[in-house]
Protein backbone atom coordinates (compact mmCIF):
# COMPACT_ATOMS: atom_id res chain seq x y z
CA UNK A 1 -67.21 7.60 8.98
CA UNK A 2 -63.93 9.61 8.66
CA UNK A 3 -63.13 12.91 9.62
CA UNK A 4 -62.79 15.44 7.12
CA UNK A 5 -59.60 16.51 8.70
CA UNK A 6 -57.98 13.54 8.04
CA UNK A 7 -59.49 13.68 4.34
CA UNK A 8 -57.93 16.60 3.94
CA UNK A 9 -55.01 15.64 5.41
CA UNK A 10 -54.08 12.96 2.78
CA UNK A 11 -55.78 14.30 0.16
CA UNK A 12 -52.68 17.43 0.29
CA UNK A 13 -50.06 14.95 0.98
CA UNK A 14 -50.94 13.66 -2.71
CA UNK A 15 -51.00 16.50 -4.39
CA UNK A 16 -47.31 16.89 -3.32
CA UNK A 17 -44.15 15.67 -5.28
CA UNK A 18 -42.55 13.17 -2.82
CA UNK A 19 -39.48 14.94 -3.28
CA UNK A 20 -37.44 11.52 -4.49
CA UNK A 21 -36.13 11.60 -8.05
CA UNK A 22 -38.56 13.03 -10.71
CA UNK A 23 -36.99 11.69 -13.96
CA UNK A 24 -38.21 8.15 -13.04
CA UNK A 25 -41.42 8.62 -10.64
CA UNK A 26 -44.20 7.34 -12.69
CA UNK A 27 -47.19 9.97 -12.47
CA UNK A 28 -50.65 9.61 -13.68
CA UNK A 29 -51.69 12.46 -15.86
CA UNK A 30 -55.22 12.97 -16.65
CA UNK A 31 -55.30 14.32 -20.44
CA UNK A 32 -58.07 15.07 -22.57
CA UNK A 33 -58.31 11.31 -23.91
CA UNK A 34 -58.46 10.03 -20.57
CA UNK A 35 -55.73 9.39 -17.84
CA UNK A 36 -51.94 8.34 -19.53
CA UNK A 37 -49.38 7.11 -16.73
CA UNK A 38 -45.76 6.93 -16.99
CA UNK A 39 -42.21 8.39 -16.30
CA UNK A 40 -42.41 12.12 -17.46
CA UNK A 41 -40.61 10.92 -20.56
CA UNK A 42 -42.70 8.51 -21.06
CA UNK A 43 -45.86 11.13 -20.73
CA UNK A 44 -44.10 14.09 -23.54
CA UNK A 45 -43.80 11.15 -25.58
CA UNK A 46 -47.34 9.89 -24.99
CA UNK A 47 -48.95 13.67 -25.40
CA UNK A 48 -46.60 14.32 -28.64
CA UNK A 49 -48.25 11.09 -30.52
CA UNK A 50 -51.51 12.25 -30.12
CA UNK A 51 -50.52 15.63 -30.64
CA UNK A 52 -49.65 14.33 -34.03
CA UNK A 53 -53.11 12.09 -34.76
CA UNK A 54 -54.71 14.72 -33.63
CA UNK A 55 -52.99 17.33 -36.07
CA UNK A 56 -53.29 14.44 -38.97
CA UNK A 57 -56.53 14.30 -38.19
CA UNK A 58 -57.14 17.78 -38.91
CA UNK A 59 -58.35 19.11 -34.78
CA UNK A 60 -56.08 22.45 -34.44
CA UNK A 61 -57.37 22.65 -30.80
CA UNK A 62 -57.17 18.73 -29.91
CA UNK A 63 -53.36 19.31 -30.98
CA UNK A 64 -52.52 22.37 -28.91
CA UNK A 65 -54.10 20.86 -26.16
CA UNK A 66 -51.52 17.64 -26.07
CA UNK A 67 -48.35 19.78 -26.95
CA UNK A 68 -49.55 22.16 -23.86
CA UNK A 69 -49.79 18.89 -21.59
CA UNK A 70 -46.10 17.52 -22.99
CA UNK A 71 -44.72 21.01 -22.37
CA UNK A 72 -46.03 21.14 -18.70
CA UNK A 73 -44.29 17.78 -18.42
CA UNK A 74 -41.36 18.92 -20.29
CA UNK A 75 -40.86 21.72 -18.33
CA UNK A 76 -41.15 19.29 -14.97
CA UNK A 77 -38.91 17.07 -16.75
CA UNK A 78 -36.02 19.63 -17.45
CA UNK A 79 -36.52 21.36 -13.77
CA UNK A 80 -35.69 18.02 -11.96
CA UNK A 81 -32.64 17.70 -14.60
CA UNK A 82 -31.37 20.96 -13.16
CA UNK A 83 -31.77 19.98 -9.47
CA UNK A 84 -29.89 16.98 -10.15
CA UNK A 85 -27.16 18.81 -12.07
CA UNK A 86 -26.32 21.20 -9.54
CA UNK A 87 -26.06 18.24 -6.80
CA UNK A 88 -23.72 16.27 -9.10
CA UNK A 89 -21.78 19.97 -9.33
CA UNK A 90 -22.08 20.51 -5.66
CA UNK A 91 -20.52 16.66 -4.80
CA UNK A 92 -18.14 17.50 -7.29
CA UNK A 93 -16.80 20.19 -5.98
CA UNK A 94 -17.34 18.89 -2.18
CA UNK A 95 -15.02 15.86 -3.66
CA UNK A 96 -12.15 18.26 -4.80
CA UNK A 97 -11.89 19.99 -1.90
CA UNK A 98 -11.67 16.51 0.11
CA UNK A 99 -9.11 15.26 -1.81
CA UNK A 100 -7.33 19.11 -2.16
CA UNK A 101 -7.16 19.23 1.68
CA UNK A 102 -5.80 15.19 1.70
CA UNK A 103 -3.31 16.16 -0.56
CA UNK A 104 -2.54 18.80 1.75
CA UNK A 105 -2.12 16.67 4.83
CA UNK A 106 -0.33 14.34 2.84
CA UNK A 107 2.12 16.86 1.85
CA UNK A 108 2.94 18.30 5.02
CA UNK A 109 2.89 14.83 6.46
CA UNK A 110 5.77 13.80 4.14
CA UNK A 111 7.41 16.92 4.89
CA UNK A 112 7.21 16.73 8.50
CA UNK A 113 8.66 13.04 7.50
CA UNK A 114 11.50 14.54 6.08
CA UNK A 115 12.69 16.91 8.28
CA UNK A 116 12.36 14.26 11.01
CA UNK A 117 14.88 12.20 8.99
CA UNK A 118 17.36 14.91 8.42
CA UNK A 119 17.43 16.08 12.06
CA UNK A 120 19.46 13.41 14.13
CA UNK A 121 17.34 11.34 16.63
CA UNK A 122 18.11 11.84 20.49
CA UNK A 123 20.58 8.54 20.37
CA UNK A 124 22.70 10.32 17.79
CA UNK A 125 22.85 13.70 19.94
CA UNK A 126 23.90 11.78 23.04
CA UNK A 127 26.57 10.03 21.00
CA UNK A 128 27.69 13.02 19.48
CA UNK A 129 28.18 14.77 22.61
CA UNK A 130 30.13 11.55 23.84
CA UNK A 131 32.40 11.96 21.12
CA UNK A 132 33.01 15.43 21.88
CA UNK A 133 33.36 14.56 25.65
CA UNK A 134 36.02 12.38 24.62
CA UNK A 135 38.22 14.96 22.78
CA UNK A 136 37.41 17.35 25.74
CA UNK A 137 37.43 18.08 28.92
CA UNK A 138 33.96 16.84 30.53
CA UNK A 139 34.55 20.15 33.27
CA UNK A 140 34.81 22.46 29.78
CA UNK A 141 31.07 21.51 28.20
CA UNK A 142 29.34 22.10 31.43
CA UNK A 143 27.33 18.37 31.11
CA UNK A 144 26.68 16.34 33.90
CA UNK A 145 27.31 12.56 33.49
CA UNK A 146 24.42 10.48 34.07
CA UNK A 147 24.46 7.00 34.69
CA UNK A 148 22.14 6.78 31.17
CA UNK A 149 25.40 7.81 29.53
CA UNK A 150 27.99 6.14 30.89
CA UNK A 151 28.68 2.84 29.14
CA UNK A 152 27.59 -0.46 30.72
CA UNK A 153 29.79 -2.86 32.12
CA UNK A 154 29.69 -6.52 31.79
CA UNK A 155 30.99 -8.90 33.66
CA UNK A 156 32.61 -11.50 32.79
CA UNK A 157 32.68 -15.03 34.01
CA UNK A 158 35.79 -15.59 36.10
CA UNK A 159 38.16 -17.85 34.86
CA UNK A 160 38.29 -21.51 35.46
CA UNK A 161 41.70 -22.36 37.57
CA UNK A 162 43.15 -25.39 35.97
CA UNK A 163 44.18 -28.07 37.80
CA UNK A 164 47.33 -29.62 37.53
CA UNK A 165 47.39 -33.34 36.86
CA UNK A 166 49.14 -34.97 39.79
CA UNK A 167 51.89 -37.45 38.34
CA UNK A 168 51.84 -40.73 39.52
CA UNK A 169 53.75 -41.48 42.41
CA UNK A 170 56.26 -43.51 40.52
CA UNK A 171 57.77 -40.66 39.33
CA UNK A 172 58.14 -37.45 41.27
CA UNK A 173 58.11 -34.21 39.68
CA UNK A 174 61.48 -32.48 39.81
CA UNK A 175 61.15 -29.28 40.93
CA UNK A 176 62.53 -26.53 38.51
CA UNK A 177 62.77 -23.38 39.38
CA UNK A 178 60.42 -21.03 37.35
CA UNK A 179 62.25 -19.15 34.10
CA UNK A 180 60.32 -16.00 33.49
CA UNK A 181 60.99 -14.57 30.01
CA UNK A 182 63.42 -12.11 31.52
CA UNK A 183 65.94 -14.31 32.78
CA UNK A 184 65.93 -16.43 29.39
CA UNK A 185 68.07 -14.04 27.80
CA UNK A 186 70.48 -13.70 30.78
CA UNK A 187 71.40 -17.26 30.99
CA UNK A 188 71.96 -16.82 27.11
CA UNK A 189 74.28 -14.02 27.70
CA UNK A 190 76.13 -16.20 30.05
C-alpha cells in the first residue's frame, strides 16, 4: 500500500505546467462531452465546433459552456505567446549588444592596428638614430654605442696565393727587374 504522502506528492506535480513550451504540449481537457486532448490550438478549435452544434442545435447554455472552455484555453494559449515573445525580444536585444560591443573591439583593434603602423618599429628608431650619429658627433647626442648597434663584421676568406708555374729547366727564366706603373712613364720620358 502507498503512502499518502507520496500520493500527494505526484498527484501536485501533475497539476503543474511542466514549464516547457505551451503552444505545442498536448493537454487533456475534460469538457462537458467528455475529455478532448490536444495542443491548445487544437482544444479552442475542438470547443468552438461544438460550440457551434451546440448553438445549431438550439442549447444556449451547452454553447456558452464550450466558448467558456476555448476562452480558458485561449487565454493559456495567448499567455505562453507572450512569454515567448519577450524571450525572442530579450535574445534580441542580448544579440545586439554582443555584436555592438564586437564591433567595438573590432574598431579599436583596427585602430590600435593603425597607429602601430604609423609609429616606426624599434629597428627603424635605431636606424634613424644611426643616421643621425653619422652626420654628428656621437659625444653631441649623449648615446652610448652598444655592441647591438655597431655593424657586424665579416670575414672574409683569405686569399689563395698563386703559385707560379716553374718553367722547365730547358729554359731559365730571365730575370727582369720589376716595372711598377710609376717608372713606365719615366723610361717614356727618356
Amino acid at each position: 500500500m502507498r503512502s499518502s504522502k507520496s500520493r500527494s506528492r505526484s498527484k501536485s506535480n501533475r497539476n503543474r505546467p511542466s514549464g516547457g513550451n505551451v503552444v505545442n504540449r498536448v493537454f487533456d481537457s475534460s469538457g462537458p462531452e467528455g475529455k478532448v486532448r490536444g495542443t491548445p490550438q487544437q482544444i479552442i478549435d475542438k470547443y468552438n465546433q461544438l460550440a457551434r452544434d451546440a448553438q445549431l442545435g438550439n442549447d444556449r447554455v451547452a454553447a456558452e459552456n464550450f466558448q467558456q472552455h476555448a476562452e480558458h484555453y485561449l487565454r493559456l494559449l495567448s499567455e505562453a505567446q507572450r512569454e515567448i515573445d519577450a524571450r525572442r525580444e530579450e535574445q534580441e536585444r542580448q544579440n545586439r549588444e554582443r555584436q555592438a560591443e564586437r564591433d567595438r573591439e573590432r574598431a579599436e583593434r583596427q585602430e590600435r592596428e593603425s597607429n602601430t603602423a604609423a609609429e616606426p618599429t624599434e629597428t627603424e628608431k635605431s636606424d634613424a638614430l644611426e643616421v643621425a650619429g653619422d652626420t654628428a658627433n656621437d659625444d653631441d647626442t649623449g648615446l652610448v654605442e652598444t655592441p647591438e648597434s655597431k655593424p657586424k663584421r665579416t670575414r672574409r676568406k683569405p686569399r689563395a696565393k698563386k703559385v707560379e708555374v716553374e718553367e722547365t729547366a730547358a729554359a731559365p727564366k730571365e730575370a727582369k727587374p720589376e716595372e711598377t706603373p710609376e717608372d713606365t712613364p719615366t723610361k717614356a720620358a727618356e
